[in-house]
Structure formats: structure tokens, C-alpha cells
Protein backbone atom coordinates (compact mmCIF):
# COMPACT_ATOMS: atom_id res chain seq x y z
CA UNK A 1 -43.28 -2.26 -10.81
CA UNK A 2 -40.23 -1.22 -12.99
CA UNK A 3 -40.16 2.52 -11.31
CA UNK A 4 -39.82 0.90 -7.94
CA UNK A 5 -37.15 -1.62 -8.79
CA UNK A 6 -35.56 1.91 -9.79
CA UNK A 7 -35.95 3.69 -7.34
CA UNK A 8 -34.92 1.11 -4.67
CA UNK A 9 -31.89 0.84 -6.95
CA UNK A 10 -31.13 4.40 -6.90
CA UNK A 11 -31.59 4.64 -2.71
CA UNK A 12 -29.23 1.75 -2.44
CA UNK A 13 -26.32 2.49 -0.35
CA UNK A 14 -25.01 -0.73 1.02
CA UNK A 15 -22.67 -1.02 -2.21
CA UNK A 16 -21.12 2.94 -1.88
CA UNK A 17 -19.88 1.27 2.03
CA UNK A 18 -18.08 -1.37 0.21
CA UNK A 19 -16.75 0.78 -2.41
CA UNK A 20 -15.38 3.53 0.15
CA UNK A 21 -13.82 0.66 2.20
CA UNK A 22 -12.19 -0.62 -0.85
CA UNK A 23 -10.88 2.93 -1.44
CA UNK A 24 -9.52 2.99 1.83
CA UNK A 25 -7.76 -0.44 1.91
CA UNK A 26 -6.27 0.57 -1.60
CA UNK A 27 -5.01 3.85 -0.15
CA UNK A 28 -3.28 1.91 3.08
CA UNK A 29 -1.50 -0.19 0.71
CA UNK A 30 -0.24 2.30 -1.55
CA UNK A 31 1.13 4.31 1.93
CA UNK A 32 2.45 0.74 2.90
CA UNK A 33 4.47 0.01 -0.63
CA UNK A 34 5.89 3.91 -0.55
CA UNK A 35 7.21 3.56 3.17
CA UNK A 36 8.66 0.29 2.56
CA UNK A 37 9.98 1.46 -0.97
CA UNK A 38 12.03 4.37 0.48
CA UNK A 39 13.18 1.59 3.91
CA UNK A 40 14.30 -0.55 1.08
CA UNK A 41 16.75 2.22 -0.58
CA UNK A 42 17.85 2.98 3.23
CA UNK A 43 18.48 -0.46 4.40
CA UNK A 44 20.32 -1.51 0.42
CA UNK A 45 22.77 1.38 1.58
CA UNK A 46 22.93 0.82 4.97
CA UNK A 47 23.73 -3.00 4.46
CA UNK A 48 26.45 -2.67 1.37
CA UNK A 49 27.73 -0.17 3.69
CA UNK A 50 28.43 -2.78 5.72
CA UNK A 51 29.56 -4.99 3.55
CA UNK A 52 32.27 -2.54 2.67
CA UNK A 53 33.08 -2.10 6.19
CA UNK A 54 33.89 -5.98 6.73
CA UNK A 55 35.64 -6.21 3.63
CA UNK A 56 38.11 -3.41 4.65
CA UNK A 57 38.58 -4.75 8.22
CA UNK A 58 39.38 -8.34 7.23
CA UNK A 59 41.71 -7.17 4.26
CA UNK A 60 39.62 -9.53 1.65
């Protein structure tokens, strides 16, 4: 009885599906939160760029 709890334990594999999905999702996000990092550094500059720009043309 205890051997076949076991081994039916062992030849699970509806849990590993799960687990590589997880894996997966965790590896989208981390590609999502470096691509956004590096479009936040680009649109900081892009914008106090700006921001320089208007303050030069209006003489403030």
C-alpha cells in the first residue's frame, strides 16, 4: 500500500507542468521589467531634454 502511494508519487507529472509554466511566466516578467527599465532611462532623458528645450525657448 505504502510502495504504491510512492510510486504514483514519483510518476506524478501534473505538478512539473505547473512548475515549468511558473518558470516561464517568471522569465516574461523579468524580460518585461529589463525592457521597460532601459525605456525608462530613454524616455527620463528624452523628456528633461525637453524640458530644457522649453525652458530655453521661453527665456524662463
Amino acid at each position: 500500500m505504502f510502495s504504491s502511494f510512492i510510486k504514483k508519487t514519483v510518476d506524478d507529472t501534473s505538478g512539473a507542468t505547473a512548475i515549468e509554466y511558473g518558470l516561464i511566466l517568471a522569465l516574461i516578467a523579468l524580460a518585461m521589467i529589463g525592457a521597460l527599465t532601459s525605456f525608462a532611462g530613454t524616455a527620463v532623458a528624452m523628456w528633461d531634454d525637453v524640458a530644457t528645450r522649453v525652458v530655453a525657448a521661453t527665456g524662463a
